[in-house]
N, C-alpha and C. Protein backbone atom coordinates (compact mmCIF):
# COMPACT_ATOMS: atom_id res chain seq x y z
N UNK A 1 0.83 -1.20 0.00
CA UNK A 1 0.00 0.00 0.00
C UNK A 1 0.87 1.25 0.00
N UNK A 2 2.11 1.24 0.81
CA UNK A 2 2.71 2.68 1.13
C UNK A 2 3.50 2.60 -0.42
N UNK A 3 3.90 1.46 -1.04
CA UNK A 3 4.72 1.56 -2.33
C UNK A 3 3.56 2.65 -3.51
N UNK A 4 2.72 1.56 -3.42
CA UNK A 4 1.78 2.27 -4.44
C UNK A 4 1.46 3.83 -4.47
N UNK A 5 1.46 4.46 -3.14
CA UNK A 5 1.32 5.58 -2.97
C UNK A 5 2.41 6.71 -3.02
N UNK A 6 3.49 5.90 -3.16
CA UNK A 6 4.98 6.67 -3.00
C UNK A 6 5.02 6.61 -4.45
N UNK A 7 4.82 5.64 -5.61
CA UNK A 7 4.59 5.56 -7.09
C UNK A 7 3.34 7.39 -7.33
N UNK A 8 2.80 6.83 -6.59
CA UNK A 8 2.02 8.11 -7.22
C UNK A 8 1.96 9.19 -6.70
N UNK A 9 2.97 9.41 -5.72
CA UNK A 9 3.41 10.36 -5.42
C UNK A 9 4.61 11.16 -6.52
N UNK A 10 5.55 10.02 -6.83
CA UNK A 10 6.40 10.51 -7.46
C UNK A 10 6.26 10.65 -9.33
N UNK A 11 5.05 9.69 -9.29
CA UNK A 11 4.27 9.92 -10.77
C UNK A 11 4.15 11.73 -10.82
N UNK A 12 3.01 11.89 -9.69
CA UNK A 12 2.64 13.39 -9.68
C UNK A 12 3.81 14.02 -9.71
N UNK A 13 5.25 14.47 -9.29
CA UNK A 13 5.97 14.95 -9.18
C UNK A 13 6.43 15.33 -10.46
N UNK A 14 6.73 13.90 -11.24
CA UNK A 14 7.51 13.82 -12.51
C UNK A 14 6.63 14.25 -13.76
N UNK A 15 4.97 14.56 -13.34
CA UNK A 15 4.38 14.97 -14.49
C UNK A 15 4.58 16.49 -14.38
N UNK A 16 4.36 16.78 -12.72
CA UNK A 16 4.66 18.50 -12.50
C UNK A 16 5.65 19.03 -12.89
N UNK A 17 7.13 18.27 -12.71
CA UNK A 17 8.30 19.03 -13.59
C UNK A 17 7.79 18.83 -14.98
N UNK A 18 7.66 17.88 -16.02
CA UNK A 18 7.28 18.03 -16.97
C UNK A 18 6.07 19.02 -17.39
N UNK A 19 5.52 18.98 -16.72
CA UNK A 19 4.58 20.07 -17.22
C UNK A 19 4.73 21.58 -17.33
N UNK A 20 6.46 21.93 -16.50
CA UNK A 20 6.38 23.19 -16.46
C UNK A 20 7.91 22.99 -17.15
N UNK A 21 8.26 22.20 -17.84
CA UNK A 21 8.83 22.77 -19.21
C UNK A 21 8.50 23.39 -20.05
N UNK A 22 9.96 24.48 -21.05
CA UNK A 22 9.24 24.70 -22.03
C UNK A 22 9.40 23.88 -23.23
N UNK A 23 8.31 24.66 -23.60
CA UNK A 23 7.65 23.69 -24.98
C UNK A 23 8.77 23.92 -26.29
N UNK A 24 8.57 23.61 -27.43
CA UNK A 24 9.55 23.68 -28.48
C UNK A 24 8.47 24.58 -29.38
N UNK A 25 9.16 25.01 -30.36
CA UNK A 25 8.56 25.98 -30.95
C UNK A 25 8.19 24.89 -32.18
N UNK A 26 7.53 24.97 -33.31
CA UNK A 26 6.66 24.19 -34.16
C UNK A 26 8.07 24.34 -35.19
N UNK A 27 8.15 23.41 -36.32
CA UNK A 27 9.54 23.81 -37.11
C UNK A 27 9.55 24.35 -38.37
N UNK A 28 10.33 24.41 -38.58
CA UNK A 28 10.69 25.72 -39.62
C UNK A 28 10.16 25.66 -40.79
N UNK A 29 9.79 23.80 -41.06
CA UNK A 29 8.84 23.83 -42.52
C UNK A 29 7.39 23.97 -41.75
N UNK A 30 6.85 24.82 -41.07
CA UNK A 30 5.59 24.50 -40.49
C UNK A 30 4.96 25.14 -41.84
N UNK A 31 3.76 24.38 -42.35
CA UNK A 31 2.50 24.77 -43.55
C UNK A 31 1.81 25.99 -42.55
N UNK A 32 1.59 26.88 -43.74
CA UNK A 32 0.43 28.43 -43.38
C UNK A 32 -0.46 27.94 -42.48
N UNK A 33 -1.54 28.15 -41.94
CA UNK A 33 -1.99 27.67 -40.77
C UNK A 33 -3.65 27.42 -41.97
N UNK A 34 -3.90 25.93 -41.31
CA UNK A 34 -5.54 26.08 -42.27
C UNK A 34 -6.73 25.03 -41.48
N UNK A 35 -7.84 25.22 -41.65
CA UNK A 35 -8.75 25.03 -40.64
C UNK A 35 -9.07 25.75 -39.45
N UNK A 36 -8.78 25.62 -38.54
CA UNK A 36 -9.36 26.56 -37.45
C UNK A 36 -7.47 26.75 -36.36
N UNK A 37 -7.01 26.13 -37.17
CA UNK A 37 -5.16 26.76 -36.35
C UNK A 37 -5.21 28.37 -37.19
N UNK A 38 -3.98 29.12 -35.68
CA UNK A 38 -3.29 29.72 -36.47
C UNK A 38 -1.83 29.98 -35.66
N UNK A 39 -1.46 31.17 -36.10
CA UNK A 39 0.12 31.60 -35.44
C UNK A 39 0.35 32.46 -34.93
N UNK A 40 0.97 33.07 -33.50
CA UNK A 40 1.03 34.44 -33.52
C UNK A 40 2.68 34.20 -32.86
N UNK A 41 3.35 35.23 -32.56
CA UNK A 41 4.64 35.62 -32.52
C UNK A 41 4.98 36.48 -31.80
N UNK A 42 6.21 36.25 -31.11
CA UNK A 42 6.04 37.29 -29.74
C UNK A 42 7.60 37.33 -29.37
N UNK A 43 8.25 38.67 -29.10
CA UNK A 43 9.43 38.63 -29.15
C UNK A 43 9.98 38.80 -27.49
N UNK A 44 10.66 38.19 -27.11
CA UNK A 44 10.94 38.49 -25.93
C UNK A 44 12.57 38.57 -25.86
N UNK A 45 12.96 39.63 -24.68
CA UNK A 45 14.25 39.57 -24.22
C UNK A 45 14.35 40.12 -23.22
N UNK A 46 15.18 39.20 -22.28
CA UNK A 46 16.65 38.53 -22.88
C UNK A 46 16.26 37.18 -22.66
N UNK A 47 16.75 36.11 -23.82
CA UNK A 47 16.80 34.99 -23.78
C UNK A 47 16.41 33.76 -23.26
N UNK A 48 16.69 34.55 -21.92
CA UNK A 48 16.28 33.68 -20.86
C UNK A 48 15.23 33.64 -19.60
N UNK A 49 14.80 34.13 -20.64
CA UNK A 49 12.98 34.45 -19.99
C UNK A 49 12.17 33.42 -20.30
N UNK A 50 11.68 32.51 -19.27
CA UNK A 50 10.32 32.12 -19.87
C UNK A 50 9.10 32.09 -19.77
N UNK A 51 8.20 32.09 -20.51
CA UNK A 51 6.74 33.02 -20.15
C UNK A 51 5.61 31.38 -20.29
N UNK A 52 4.86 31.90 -19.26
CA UNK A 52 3.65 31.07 -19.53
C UNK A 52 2.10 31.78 -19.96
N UNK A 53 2.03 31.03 -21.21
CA UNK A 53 1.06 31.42 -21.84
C UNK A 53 -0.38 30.97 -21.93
N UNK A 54 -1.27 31.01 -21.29
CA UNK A 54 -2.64 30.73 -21.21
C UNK A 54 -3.96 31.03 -21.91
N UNK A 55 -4.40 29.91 -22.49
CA UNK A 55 -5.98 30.73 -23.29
C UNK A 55 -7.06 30.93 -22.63
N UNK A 56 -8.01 31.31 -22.87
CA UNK A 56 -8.82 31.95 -21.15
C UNK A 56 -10.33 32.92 -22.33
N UNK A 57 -10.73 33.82 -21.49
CA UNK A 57 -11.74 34.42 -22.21
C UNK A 57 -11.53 35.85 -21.52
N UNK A 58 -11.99 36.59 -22.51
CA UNK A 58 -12.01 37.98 -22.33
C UNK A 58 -13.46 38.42 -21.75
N UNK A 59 -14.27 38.24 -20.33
CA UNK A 59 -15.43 38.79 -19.87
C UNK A 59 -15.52 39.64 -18.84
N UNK A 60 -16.21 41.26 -18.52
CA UNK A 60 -16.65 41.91 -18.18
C UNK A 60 -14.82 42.69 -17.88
N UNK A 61 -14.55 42.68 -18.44
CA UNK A 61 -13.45 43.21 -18.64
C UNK A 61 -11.77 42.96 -17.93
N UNK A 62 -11.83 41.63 -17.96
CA UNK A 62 -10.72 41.37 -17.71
C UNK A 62 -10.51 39.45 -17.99
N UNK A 63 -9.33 38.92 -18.13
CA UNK A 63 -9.20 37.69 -18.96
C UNK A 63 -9.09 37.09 -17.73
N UNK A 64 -10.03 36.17 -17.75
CA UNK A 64 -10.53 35.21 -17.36
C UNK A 64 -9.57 33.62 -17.36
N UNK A 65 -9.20 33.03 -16.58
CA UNK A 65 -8.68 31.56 -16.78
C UNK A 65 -9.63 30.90 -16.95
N UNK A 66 -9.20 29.39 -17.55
CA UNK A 66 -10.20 28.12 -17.19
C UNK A 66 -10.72 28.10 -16.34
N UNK A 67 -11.63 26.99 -15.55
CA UNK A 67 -11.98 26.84 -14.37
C UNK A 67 -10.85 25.88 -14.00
N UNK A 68 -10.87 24.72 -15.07
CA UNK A 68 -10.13 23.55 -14.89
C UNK A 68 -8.72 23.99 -15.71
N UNK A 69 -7.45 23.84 -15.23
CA UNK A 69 -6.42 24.00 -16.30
C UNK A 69 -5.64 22.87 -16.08
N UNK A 70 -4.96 21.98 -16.72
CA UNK A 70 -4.14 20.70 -17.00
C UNK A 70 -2.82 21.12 -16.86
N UNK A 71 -2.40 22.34 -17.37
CA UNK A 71 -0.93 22.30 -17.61
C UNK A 71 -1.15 24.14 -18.18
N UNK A 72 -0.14 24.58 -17.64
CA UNK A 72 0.62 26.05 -18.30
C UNK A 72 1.48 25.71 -19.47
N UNK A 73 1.04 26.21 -20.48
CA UNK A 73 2.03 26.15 -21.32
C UNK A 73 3.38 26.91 -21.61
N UNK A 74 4.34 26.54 -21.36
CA UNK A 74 5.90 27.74 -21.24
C UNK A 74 6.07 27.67 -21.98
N UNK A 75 7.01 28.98 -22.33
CA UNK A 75 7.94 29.19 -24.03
C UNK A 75 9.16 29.69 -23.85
N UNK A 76 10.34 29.56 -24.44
CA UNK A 76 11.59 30.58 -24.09
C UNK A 76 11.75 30.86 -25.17
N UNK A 77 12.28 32.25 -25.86
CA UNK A 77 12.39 32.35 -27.09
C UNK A 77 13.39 31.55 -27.75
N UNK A 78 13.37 31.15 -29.03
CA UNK A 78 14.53 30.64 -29.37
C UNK A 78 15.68 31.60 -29.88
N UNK A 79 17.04 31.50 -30.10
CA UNK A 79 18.16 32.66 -30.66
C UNK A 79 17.17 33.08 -31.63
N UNK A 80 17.71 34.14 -31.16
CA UNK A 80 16.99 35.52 -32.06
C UNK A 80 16.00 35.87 -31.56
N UNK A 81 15.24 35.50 -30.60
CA UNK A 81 14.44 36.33 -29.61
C UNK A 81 13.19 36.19 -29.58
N UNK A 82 12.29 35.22 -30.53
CA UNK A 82 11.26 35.04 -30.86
C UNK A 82 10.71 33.99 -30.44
N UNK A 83 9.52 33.72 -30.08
CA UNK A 83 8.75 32.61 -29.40
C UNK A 83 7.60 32.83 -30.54
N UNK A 84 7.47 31.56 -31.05
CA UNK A 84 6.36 31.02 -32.37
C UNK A 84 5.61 30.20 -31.66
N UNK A 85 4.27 30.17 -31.99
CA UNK A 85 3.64 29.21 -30.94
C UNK A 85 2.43 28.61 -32.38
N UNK A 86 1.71 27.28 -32.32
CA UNK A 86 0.86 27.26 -33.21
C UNK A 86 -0.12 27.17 -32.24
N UNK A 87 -1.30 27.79 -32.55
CA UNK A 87 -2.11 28.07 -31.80
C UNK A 87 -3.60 27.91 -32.42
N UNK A 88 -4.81 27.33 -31.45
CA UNK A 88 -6.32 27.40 -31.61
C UNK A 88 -6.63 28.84 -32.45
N UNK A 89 -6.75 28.89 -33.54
CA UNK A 89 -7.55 30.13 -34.16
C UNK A 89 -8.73 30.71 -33.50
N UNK A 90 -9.17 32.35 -32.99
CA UNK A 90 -10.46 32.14 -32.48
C UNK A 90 -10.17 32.48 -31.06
N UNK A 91 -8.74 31.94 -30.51
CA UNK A 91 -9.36 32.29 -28.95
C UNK A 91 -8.38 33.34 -28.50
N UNK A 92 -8.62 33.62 -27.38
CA UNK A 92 -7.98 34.26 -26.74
C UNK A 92 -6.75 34.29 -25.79
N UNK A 93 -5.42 34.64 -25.57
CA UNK A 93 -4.53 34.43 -24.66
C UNK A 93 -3.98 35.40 -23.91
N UNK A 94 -3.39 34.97 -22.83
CA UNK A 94 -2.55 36.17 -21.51
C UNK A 94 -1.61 35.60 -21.00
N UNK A 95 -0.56 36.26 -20.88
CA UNK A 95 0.59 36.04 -20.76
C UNK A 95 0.83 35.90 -19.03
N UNK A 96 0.56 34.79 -18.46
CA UNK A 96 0.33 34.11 -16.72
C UNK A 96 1.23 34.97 -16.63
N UNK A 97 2.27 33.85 -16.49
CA UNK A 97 3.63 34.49 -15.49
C UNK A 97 5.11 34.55 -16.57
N UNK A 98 6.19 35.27 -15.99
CA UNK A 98 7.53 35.05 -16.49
C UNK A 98 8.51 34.75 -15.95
N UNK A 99 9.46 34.50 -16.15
CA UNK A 99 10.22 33.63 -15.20
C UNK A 99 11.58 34.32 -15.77
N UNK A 100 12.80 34.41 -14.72
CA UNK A 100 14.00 34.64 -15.51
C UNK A 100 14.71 33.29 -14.85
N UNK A 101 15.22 32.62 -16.36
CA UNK A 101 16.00 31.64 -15.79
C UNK A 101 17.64 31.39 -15.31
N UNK A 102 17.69 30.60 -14.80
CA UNK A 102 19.36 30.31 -14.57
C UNK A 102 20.19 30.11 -15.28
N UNK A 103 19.61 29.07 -16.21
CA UNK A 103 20.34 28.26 -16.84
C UNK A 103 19.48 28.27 -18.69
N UNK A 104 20.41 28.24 -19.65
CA UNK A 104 19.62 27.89 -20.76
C UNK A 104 18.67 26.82 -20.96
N UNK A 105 18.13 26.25 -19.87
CA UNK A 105 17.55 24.71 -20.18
C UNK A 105 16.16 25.27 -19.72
N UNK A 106 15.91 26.12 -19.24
CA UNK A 106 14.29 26.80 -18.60
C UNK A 106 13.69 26.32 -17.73
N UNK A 107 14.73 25.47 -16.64
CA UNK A 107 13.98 24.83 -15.70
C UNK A 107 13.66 25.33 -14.44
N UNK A 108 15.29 25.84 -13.61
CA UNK A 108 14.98 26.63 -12.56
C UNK A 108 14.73 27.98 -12.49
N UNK A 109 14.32 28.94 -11.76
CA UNK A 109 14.41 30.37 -12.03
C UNK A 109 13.45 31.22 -11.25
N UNK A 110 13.55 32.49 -11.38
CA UNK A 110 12.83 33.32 -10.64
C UNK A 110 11.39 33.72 -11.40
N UNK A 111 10.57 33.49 -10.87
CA UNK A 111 9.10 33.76 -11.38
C UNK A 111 8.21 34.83 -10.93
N UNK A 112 7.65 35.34 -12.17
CA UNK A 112 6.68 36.62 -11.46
C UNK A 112 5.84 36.84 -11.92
N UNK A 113 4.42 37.19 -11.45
CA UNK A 113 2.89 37.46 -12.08
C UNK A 113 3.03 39.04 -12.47
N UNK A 114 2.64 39.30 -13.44
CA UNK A 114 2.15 40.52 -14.20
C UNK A 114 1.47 41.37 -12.99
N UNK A 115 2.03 42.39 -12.96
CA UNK A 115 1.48 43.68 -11.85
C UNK A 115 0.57 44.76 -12.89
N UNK A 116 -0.09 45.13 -12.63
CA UNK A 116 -1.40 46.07 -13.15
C UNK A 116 -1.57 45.71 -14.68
N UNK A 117 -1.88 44.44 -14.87
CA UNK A 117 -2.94 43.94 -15.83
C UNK A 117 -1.86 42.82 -16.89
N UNK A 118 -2.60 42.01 -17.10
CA UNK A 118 -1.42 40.26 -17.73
C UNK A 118 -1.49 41.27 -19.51
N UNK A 119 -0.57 40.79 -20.50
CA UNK A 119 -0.71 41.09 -21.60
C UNK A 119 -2.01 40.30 -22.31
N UNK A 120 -3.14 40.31 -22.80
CA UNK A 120 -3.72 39.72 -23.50
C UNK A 120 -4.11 39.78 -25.14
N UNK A 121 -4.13 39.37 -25.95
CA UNK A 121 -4.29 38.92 -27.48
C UNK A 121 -4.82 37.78 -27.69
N UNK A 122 -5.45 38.33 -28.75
CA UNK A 122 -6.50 37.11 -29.76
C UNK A 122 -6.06 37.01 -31.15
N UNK A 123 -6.28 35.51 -31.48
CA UNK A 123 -5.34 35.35 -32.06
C UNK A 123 -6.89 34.42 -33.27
N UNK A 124 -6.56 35.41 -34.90
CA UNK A 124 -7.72 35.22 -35.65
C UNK A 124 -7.49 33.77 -36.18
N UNK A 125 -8.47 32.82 -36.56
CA UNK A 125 -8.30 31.71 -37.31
C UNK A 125 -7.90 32.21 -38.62
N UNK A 126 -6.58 31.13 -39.04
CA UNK A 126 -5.96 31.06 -39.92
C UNK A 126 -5.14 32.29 -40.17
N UNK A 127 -4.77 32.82 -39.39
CA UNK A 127 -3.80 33.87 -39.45
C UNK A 127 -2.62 33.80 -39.00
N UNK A 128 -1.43 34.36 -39.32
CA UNK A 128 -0.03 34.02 -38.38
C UNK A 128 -0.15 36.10 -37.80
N UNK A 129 -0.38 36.07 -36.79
CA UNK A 129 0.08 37.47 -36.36
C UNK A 129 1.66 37.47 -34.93
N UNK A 130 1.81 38.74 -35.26
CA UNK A 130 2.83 39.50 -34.33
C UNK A 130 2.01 39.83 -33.32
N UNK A 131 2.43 39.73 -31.89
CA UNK A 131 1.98 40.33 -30.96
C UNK A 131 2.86 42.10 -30.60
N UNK A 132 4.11 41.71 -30.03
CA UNK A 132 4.72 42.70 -29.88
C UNK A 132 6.12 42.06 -29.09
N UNK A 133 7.12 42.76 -28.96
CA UNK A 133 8.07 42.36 -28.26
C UNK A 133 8.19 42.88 -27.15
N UNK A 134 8.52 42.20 -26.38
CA UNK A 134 8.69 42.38 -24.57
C UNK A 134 10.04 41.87 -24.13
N UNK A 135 10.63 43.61 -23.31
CA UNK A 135 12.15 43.36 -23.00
C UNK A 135 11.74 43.57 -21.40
N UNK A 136 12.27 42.22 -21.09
CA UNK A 136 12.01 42.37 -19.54
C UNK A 136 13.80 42.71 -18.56
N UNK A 137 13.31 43.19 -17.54
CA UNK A 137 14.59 43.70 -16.48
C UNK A 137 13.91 43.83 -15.19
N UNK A 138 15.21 43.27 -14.41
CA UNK A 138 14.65 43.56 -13.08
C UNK A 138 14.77 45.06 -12.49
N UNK A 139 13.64 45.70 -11.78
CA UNK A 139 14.33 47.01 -10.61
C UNK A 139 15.06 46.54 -9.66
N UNK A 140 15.29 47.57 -8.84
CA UNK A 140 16.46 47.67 -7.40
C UNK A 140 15.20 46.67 -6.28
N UNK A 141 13.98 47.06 -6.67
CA UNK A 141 12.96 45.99 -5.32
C UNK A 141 12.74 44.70 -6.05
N UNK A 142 13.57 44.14 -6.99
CA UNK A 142 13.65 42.77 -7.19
C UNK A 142 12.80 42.15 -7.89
N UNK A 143 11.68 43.19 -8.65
CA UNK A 143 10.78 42.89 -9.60
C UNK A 143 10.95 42.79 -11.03
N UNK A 144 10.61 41.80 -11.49
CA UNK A 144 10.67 41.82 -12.94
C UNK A 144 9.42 43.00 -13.52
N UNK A 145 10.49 43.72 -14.36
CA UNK A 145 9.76 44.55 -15.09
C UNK A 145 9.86 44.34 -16.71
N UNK A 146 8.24 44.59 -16.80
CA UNK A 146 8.15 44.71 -18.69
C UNK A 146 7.65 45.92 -19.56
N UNK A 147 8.59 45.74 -20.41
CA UNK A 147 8.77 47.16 -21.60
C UNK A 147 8.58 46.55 -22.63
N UNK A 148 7.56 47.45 -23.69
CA UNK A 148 7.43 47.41 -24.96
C UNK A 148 8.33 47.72 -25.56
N UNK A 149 8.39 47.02 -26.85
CA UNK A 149 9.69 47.29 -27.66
C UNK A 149 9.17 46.77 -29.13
N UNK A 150 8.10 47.41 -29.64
CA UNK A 150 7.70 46.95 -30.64
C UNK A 150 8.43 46.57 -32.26
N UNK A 151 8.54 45.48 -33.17
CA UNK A 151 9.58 45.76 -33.98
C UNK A 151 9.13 44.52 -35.13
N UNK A 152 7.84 44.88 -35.71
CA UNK A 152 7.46 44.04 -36.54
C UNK A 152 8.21 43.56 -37.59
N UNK A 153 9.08 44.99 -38.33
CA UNK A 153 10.34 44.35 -39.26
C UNK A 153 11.15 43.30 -38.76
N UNK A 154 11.45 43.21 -37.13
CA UNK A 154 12.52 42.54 -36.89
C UNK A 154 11.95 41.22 -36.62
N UNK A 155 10.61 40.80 -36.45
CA UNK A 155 9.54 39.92 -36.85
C UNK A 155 9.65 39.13 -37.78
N UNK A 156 9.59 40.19 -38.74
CA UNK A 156 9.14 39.55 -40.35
C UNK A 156 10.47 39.04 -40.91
N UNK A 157 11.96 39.31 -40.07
CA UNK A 157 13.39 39.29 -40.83
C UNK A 157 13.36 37.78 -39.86
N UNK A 158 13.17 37.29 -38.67
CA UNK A 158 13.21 36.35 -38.15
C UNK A 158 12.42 35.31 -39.09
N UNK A 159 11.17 35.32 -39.37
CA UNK A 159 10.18 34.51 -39.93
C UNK A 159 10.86 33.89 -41.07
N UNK A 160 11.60 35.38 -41.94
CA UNK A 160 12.21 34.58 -43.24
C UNK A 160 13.23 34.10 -42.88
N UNK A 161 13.47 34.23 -41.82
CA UNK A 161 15.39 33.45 -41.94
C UNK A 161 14.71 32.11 -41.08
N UNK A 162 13.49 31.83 -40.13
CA UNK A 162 13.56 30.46 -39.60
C UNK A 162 11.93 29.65 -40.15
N UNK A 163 11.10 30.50 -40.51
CA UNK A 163 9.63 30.02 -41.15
C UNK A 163 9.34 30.63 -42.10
N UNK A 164 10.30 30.28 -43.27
CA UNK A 164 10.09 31.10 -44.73
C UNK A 164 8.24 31.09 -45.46
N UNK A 165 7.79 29.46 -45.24
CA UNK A 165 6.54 29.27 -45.29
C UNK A 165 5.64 30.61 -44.64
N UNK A 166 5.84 30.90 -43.26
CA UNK A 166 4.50 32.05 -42.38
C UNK A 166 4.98 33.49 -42.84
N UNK A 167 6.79 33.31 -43.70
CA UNK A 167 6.71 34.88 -43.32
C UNK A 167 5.85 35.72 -43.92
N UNK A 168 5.26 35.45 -45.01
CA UNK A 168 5.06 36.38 -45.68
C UNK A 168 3.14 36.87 -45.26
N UNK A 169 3.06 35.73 -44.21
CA UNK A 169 1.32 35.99 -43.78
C UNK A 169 1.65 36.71 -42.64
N UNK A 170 2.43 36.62 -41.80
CA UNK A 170 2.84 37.93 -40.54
C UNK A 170 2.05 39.07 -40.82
N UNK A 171 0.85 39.28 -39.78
CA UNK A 171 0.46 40.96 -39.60
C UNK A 171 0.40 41.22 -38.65
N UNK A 172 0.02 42.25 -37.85
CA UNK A 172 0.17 42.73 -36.63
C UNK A 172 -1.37 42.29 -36.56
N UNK A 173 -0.98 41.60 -34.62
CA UNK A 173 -2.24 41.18 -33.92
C UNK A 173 -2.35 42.95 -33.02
N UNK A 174 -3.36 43.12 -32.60
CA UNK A 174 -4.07 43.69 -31.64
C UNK A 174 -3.64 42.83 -29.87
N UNK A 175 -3.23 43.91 -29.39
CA UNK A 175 -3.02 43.56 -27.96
C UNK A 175 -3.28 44.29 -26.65
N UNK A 176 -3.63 44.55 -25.61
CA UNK A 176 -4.12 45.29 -24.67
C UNK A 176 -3.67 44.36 -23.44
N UNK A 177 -3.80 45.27 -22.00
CA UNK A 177 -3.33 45.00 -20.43
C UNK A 177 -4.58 45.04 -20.47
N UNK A 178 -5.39 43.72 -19.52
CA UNK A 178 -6.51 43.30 -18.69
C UNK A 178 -5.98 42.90 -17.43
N UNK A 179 -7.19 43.08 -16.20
CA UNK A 179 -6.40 42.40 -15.18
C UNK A 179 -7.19 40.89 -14.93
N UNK A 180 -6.53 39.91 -14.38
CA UNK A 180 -6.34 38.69 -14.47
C UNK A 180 -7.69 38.28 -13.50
N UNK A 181 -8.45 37.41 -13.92
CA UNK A 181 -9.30 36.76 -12.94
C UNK A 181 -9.26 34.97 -12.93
């Protein structure tokens, strides 16, 4: 009895680190997005940031989580600064938390929730859009802080040098600060 329970103890453990890896970005021959997928794109720096990204709903004015959620999905950008994600056409996402990591592998690190409102974007079926780029730094009180740094050319020069297929569908998504419920 105590074996079985120490198994699923350490089951749970080993799905929780796995679950808060990050994910890999989709590859470089990925096809235009068709049916109800699409793409959006999001630049982050420095490097070693990784963000968890959540789909959720946009009601009475602020983005909403699941009730039930399985897993956060993480991203670290890959060189060159960009995080590609293929994504549900149609819904909506917010950027949970960010993390600065230790190490290039995105496992351990310092984590922090979005202070006066998560980034949120919707992301149209069958579209590949840009969100915006986000250069994060810490202040002197130990907070991760985030700055816009918008740079769709430097977008569209990534796309052709690693997803020659999406570059040329890249447009700018629509994005706004909601606060988190």
């Amino acid at each position: 009895m105590l074996t079985s329970k120490l198994r699923m103890f350490v089951a749970g453990l080993a799905i929780t680190f796995l679950a808060s890896c990050a994910l890999p970005a989709p590859s470089s021959n990925s096809a235009p997005p068709s049916g109800d997928d699409a793409y959006f794109v999001l630049g982050v720096t420095p490097e070693n940031v990784r963000i968890d990204i959540v789909d959720g709903t946009i009601r009475n004015g602020a983005f909403n989580l699941p009730f039930i959620r399985l897993m956060t999905p993480s991203y670290m950008p890959s060189p060159g600064g960009y995080i590609v994600v293929k994504a549900k056409g149609g819904a909506s996402y917010g950027l949970l938390t960010a993390g600065m990591m230790f190490g290039d592998q995105g496992v351990f690190g310092e984590f922090y929730q979005p202070s006066g409102g998560t980034l949120v974007f919707n992301v149209p079926v069958g579209k590949v859009i840009y969100v915006t780029n986000i250069v994060y730094h810490r202040n002197s009180g130990y907070r991760l802080m985030m700055d816009q740094a918008p740079d769709i050319q430097g977008a569209r020069d990534f796309m052709r040098q690693h997803y020659p297929q999406l570059a040329d569908r890249l447009e700018q998504g629509q994005f706004g600060f909601l606060p988190l419920r």
